[in-house]
PDB file of N, CA and C in Angstrom:
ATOM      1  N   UNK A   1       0.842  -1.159   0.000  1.00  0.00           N
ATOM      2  CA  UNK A   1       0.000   0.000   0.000  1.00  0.00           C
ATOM      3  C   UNK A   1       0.896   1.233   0.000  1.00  0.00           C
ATOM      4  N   UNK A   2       0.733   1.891  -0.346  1.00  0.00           N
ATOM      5  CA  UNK A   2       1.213   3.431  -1.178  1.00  0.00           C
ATOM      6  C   UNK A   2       1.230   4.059   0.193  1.00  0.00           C
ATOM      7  N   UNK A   3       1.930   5.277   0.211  1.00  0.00           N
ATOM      8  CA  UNK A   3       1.442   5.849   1.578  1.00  0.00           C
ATOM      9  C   UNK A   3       1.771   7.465   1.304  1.00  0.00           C
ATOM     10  N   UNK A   4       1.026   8.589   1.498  1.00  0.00           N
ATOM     11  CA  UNK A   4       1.166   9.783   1.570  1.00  0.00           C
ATOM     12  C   UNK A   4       0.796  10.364   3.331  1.00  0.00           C
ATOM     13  N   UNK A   5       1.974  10.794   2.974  1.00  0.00           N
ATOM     14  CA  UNK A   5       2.446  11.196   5.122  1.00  0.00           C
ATOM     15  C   UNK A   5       1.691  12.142   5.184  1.00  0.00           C
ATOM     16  N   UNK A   6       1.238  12.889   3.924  1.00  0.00           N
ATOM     17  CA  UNK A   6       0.382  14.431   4.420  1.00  0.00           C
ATOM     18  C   UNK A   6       1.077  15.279   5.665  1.00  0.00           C
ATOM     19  N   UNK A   7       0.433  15.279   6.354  1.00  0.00           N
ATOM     20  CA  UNK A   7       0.335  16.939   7.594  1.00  0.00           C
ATOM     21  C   UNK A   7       1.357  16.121   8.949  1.00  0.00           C
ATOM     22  N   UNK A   8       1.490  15.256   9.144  1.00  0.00           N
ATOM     23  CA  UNK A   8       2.583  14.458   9.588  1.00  0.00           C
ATOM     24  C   UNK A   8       3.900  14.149   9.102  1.00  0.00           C
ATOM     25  N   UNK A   9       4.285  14.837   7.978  1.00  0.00           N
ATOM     26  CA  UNK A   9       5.609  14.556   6.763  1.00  0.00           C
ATOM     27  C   UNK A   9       5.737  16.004   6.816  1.00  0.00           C
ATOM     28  N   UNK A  10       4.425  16.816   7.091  1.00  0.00           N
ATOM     29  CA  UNK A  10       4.554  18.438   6.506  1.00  0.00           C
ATOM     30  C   UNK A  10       6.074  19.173   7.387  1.00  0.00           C
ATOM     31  N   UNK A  11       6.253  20.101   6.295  1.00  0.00           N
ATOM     32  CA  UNK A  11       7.348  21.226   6.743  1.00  0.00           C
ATOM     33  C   UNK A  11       8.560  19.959   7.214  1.00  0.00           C
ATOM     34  N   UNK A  12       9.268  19.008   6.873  1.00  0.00           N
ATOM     35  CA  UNK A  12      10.303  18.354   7.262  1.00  0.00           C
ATOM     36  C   UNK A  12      10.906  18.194   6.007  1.00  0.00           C
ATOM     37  N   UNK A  13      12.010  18.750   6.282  1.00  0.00           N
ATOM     38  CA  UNK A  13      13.464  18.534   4.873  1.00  0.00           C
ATOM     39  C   UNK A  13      13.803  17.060   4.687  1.00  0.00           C
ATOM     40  N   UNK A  14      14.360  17.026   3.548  1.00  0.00           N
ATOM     41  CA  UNK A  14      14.413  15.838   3.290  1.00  0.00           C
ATOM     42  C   UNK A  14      15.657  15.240   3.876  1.00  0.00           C
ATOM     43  N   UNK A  15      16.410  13.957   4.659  1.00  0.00           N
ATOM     44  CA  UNK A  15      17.887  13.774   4.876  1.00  0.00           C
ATOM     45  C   UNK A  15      18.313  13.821   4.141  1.00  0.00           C
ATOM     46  N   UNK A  16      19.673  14.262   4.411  1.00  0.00           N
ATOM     47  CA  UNK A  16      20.945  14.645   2.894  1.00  0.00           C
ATOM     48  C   UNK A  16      21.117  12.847   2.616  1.00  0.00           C
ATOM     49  N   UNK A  17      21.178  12.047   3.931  1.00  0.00           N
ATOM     50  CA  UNK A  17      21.573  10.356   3.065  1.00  0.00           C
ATOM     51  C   UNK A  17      21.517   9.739   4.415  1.00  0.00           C
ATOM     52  N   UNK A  18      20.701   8.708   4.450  1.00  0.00           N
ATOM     53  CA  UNK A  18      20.093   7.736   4.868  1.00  0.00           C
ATOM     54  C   UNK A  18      21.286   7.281   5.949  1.00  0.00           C
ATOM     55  N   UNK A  19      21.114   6.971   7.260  1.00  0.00           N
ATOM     56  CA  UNK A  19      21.708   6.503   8.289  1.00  0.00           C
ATOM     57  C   UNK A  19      21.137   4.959   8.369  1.00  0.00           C
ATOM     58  N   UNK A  20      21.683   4.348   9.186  1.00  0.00           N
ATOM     59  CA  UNK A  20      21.199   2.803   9.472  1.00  0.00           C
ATOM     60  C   UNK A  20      20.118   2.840  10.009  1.00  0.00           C
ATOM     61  N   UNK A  21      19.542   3.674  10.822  1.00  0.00           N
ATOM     62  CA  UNK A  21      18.613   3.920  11.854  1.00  0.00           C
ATOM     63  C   UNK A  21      17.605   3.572  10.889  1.00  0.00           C
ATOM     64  N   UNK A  22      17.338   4.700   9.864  1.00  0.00           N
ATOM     65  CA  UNK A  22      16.754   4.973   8.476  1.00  0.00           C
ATOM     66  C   UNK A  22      16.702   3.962   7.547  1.00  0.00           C
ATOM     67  N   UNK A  23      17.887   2.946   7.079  1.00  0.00           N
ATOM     68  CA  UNK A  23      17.459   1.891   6.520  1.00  0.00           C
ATOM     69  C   UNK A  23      17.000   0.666   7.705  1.00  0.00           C
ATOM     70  N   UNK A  24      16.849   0.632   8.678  1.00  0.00           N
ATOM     71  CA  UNK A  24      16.416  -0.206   9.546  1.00  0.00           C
ATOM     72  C   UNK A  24      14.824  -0.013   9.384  1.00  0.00           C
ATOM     73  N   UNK A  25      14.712   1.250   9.885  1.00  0.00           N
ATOM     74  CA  UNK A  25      12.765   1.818   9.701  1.00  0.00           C
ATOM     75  C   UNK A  25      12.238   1.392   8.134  1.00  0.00           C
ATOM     76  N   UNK A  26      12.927   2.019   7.286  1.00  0.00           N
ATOM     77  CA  UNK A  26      12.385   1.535   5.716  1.00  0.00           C
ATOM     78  C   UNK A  26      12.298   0.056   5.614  1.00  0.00           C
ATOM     79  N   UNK A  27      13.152  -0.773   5.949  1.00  0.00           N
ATOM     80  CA  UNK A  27      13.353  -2.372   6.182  1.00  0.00           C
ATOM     81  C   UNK A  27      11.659  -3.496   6.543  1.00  0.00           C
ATOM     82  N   UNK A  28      11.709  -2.347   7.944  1.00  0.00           N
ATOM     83  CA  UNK A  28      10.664  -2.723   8.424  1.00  0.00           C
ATOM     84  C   UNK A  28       9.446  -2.487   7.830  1.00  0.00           C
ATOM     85  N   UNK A  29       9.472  -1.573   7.389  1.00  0.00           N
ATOM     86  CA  UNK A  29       7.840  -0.896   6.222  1.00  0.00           C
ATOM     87  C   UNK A  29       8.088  -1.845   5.292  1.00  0.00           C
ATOM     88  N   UNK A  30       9.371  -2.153   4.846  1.00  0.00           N
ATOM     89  CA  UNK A  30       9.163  -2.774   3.184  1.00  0.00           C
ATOM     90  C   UNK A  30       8.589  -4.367   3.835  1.00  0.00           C
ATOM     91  N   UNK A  31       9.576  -4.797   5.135  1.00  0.00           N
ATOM     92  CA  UNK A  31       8.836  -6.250   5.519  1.00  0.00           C
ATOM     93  C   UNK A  31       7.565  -6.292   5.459  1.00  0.00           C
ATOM     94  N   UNK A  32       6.738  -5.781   6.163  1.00  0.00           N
ATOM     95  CA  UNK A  32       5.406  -6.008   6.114  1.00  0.00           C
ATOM     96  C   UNK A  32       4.868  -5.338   5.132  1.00  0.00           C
ATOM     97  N   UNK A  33       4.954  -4.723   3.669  1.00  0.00           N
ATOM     98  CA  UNK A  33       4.325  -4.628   3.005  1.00  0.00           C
ATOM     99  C   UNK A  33       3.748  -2.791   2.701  1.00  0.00           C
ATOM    100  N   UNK A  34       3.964  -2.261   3.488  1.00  0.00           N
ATOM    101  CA  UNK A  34       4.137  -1.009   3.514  1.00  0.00           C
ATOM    102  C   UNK A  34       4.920  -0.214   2.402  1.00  0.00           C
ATOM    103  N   UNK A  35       4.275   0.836   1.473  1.00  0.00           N
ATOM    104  CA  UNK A  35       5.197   1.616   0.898  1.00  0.00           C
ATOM    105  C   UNK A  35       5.061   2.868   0.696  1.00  0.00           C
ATOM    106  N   UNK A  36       5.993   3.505   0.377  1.00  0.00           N
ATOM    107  CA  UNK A  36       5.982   4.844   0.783  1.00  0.00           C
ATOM    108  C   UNK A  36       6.390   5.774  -1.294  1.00  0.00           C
ATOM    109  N   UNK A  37       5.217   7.081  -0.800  1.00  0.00           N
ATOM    110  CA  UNK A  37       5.733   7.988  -1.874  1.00  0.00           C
ATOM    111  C   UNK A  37       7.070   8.669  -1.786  1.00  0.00           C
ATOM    112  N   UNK A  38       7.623   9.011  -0.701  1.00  0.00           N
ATOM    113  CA  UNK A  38       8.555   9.467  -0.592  1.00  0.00           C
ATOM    114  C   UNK A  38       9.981   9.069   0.320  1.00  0.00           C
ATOM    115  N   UNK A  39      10.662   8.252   0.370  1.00  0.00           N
ATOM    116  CA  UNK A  39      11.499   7.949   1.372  1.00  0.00           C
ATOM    117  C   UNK A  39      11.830   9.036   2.484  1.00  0.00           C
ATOM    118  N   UNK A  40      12.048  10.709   1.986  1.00  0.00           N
ATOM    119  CA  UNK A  40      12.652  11.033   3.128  1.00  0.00           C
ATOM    120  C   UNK A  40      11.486  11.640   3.944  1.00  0.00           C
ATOM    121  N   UNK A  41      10.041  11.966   3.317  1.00  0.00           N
ATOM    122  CA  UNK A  41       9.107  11.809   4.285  1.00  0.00           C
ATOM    123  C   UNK A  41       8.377  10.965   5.120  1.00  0.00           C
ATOM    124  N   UNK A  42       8.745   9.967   4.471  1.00  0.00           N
ATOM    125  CA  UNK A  42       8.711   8.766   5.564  1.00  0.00           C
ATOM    126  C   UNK A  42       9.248   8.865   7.000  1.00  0.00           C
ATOM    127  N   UNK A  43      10.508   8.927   6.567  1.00  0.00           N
ATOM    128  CA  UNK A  43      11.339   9.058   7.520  1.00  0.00           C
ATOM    129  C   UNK A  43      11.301  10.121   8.317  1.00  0.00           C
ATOM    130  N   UNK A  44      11.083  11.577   7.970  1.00  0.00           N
ATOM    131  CA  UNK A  44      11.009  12.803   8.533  1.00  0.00           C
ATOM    132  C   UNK A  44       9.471  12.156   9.526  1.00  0.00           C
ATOM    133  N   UNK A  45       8.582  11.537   9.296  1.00  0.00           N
ATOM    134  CA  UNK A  45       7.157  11.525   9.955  1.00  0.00           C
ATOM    135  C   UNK A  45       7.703  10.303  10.771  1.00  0.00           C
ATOM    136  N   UNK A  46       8.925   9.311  10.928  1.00  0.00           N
ATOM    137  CA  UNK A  46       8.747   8.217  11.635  1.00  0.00           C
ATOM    138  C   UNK A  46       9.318   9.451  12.635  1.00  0.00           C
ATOM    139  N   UNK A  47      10.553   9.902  12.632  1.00  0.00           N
ATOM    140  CA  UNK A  47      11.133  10.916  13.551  1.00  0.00           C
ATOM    141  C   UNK A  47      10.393  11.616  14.494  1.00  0.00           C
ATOM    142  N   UNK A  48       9.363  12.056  13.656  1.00  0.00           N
ATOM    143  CA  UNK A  48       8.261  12.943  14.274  1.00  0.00           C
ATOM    144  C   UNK A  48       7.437  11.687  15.065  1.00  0.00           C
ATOM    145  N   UNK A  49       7.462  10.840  15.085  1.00  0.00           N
ATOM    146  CA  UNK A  49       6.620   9.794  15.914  1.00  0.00           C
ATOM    147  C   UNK A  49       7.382   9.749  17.025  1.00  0.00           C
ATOM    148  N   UNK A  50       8.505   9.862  17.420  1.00  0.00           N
ATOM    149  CA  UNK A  50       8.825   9.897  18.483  1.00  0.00           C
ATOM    150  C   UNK A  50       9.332  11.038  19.638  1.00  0.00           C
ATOM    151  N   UNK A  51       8.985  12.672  18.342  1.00  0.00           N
ATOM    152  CA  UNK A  51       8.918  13.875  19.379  1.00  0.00           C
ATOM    153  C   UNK A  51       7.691  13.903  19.613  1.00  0.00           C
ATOM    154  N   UNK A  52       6.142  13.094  19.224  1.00  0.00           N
ATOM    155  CA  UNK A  52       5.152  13.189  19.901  1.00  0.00           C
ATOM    156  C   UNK A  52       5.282  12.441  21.327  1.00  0.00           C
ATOM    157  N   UNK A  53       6.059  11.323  21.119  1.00  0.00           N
ATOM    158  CA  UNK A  53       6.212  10.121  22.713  1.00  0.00           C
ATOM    159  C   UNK A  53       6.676  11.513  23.554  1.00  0.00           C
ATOM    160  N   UNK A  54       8.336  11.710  22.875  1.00  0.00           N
ATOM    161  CA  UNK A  54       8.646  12.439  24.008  1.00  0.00           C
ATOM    162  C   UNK A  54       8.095  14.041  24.510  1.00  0.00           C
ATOM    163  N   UNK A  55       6.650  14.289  24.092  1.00  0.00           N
ATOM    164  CA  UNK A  55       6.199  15.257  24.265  1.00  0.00           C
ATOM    165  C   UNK A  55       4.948  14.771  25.460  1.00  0.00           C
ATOM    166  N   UNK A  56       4.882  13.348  25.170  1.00  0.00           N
ATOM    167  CA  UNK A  56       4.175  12.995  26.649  1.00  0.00           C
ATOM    168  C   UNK A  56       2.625  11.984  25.908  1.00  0.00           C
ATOM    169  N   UNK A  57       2.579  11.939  24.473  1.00  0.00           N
ATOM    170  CA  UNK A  57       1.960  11.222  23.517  1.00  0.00           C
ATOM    171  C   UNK A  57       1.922   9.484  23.991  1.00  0.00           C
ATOM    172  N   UNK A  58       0.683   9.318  23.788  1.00  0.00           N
ATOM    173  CA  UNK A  58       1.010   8.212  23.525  1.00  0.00           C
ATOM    174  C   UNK A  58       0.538   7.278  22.536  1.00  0.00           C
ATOM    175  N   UNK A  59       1.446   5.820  22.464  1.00  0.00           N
ATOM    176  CA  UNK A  59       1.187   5.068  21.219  1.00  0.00           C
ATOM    177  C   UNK A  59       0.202   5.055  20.718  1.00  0.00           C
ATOM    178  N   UNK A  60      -0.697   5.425  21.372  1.00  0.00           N
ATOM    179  CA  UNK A  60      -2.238   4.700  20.688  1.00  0.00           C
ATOM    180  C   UNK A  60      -2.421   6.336  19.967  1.00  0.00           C
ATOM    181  N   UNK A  61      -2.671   7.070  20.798  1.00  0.00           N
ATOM    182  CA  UNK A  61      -2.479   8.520  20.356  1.00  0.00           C
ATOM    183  C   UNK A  61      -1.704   9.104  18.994  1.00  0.00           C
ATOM    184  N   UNK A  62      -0.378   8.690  18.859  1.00  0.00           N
ATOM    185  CA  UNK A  62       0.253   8.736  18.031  1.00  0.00           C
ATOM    186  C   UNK A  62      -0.410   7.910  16.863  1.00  0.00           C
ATOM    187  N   UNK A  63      -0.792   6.687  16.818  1.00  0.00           N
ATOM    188  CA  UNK A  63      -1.187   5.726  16.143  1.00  0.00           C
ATOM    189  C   UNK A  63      -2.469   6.720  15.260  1.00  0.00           C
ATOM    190  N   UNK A  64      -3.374   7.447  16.241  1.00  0.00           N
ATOM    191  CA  UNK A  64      -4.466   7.992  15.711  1.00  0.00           C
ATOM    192  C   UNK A  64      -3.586   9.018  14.657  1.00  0.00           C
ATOM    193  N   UNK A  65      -3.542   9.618  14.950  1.00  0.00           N
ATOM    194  CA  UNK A  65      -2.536  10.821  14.445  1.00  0.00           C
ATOM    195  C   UNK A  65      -1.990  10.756  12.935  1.00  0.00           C
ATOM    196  N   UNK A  66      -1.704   9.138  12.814  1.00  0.00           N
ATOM    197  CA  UNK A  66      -0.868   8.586  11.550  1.00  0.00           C
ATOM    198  C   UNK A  66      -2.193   8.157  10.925  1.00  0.00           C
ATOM    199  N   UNK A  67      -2.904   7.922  11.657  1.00  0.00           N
ATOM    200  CA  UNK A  67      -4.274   7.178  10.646  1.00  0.00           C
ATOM    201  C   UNK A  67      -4.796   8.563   9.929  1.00  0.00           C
ATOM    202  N   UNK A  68      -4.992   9.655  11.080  1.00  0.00           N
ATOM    203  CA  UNK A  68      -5.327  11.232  10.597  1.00  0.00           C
ATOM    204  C   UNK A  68      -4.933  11.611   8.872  1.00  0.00           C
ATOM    205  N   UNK A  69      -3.569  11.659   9.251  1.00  0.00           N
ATOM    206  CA  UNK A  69      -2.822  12.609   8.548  1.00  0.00           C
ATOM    207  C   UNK A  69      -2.048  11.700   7.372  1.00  0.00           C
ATOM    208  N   UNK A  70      -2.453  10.767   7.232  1.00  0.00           N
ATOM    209  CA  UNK A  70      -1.892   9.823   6.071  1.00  0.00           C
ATOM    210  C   UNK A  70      -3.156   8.635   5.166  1.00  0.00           C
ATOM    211  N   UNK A  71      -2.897   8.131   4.286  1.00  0.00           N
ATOM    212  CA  UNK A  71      -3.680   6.810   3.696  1.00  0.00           C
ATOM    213  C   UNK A  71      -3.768   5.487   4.606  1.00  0.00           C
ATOM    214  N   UNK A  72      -3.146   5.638   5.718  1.00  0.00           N
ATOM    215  CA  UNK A  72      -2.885   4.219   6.260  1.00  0.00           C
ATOM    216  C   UNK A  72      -3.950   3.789   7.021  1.00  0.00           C
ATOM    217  N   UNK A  73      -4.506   2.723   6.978  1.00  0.00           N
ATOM    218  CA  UNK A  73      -5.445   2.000   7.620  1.00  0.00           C
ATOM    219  C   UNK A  73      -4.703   1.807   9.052  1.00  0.00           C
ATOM    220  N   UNK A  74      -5.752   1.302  10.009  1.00  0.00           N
ATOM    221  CA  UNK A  74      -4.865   1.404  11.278  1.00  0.00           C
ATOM    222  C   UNK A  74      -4.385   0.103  11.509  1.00  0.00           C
ATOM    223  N   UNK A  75      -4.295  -1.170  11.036  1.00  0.00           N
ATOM    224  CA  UNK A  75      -3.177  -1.792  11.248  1.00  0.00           C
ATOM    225  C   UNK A  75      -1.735  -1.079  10.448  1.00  0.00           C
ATOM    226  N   UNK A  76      -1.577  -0.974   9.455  1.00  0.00           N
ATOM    227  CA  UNK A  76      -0.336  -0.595   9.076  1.00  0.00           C
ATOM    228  C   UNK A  76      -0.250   1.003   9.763  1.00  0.00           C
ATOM    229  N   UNK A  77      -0.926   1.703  10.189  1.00  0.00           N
ATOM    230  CA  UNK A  77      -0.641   3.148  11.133  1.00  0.00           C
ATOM    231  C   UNK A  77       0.104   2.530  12.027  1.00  0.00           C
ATOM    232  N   UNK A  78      -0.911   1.241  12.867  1.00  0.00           N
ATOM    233  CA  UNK A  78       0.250   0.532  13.845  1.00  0.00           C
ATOM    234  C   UNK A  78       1.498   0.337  13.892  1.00  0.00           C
ATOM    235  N   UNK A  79       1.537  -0.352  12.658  1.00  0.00           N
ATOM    236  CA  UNK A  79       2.937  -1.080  12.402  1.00  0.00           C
ATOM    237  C   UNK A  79       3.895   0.419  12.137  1.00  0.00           C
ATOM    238  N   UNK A  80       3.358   1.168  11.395  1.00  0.00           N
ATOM    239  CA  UNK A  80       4.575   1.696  11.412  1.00  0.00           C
ATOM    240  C   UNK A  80       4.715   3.165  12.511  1.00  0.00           C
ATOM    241  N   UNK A  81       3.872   3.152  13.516  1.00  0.00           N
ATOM    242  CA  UNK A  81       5.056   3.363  14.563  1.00  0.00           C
ATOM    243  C   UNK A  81       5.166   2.564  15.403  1.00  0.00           C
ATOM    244  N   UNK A  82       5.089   1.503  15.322  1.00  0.00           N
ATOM    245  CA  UNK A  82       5.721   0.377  16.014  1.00  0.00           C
ATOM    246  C   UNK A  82       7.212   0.392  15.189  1.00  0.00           C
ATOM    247  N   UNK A  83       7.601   0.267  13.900  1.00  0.00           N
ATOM    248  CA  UNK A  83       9.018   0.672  13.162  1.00  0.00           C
ATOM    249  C   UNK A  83       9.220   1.674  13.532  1.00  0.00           C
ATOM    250  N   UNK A  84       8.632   3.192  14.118  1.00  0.00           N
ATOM    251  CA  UNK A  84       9.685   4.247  13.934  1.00  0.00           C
ATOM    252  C   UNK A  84       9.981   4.110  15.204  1.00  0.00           C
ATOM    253  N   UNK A  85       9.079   3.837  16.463  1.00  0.00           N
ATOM    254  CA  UNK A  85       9.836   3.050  17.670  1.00  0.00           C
ATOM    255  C   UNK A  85      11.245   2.072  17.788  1.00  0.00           C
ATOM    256  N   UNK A  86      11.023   1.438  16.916  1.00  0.00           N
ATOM    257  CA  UNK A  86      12.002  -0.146  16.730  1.00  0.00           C
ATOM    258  C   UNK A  86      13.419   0.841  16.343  1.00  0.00           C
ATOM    259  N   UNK A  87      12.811   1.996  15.132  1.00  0.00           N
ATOM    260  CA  UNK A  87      14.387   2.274  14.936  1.00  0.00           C
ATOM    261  C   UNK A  87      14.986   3.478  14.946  1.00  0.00           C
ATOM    262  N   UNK A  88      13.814   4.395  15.820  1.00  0.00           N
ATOM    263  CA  UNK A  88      14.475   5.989  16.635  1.00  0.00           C
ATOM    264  C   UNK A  88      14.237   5.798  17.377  1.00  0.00           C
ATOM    265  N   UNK A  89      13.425   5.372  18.351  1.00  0.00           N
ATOM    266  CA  UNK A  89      13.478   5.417  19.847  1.00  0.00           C
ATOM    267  C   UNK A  89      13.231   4.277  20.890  1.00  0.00           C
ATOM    268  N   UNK A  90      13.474   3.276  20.350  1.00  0.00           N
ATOM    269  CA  UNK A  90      13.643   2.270  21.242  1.00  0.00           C
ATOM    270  C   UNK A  90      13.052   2.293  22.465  1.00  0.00           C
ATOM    271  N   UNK A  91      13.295   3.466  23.478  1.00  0.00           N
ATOM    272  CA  UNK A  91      13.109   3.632  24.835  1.00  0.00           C
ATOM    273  C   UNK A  91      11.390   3.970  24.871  1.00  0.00           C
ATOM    274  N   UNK A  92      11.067   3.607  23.828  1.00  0.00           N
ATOM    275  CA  UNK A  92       9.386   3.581  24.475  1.00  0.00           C
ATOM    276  C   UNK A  92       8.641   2.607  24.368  1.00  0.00           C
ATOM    277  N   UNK A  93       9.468   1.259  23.490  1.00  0.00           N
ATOM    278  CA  UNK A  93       9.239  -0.049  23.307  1.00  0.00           C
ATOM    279  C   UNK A  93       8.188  -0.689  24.855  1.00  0.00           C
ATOM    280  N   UNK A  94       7.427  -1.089  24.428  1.00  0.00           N
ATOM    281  CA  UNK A  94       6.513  -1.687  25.792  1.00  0.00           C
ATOM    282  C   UNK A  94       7.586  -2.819  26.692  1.00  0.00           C
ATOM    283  N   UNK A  95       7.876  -2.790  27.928  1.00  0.00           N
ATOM    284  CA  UNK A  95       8.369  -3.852  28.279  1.00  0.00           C
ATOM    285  C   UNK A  95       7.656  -5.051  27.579  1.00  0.00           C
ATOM    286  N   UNK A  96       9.095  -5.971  27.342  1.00  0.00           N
ATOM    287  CA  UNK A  96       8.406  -7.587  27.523  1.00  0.00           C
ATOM    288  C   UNK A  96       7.488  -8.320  28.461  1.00  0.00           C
ATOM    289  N   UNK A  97       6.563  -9.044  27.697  1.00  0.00           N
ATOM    290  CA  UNK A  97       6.137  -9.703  28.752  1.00  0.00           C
ATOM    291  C   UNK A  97       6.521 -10.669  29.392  1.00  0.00           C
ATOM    292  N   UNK A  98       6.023 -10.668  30.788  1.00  0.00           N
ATOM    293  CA  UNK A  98       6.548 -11.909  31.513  1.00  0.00           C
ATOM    294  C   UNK A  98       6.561 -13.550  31.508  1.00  0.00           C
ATOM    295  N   UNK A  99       7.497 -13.991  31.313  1.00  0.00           N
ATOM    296  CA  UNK A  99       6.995 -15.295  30.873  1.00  0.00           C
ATOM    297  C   UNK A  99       5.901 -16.175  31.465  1.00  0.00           C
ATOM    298  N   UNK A 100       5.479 -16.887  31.463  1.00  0.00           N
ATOM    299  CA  UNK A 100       4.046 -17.906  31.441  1.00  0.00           C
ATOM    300  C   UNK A 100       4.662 -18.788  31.958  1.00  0.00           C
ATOM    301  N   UNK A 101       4.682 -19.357  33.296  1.00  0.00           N
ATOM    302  CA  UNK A 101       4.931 -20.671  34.395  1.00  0.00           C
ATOM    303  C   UNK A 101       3.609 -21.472  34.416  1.00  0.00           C
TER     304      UNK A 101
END
């Protein structure tokens, strides 16, 4: 599925060249099927997924936000900030769960 970031991509420059972080996040969109009109707005809106966390946002919140302001149905809204988690900010990853005795 195609994806236009709209008002969530808005006003963000494009990267001069792709970091690992960046091919890690694209990785993950291309795994599950996800695709994008623009690579570096992709990326500029996964970024922005995680100055909403650290603005006090949360996932589900954010999740709405991407369904808002883009084509994405809300499983793939999911998934991909569940990727821009996985590969800018890690530190908001849900703990694991506990194992099952």
């Amino acid at each position: 599925m195609a994806v236009s970031l709209g008002v969530l991509g808005a006003g963000l420059a494009p990267a001069a060249r792709a970091d690992a972080n960046d091919d890690k996040f694209i990785q993950l969109l291309v795994s599950d099927g996800i695709t994008h009109e623009s690579v570096p707005a992709a990326i500029g809106a996964a970024r922005k997924v995680c100055e909403y966390l650290s603005q006090g946002m949360t996932p589900n919140e954010v999740v709405t936000d991407v369904m808002n302001s883009s084509s994405l149905p809300d499983y793939d809204a999911g998934y991909f900030v569940g990727a821009a988690i996985r590969a800018y900010c890690p530190q908001y990853m849900p703990p694991p769960a506990p194992p099952q005795i």
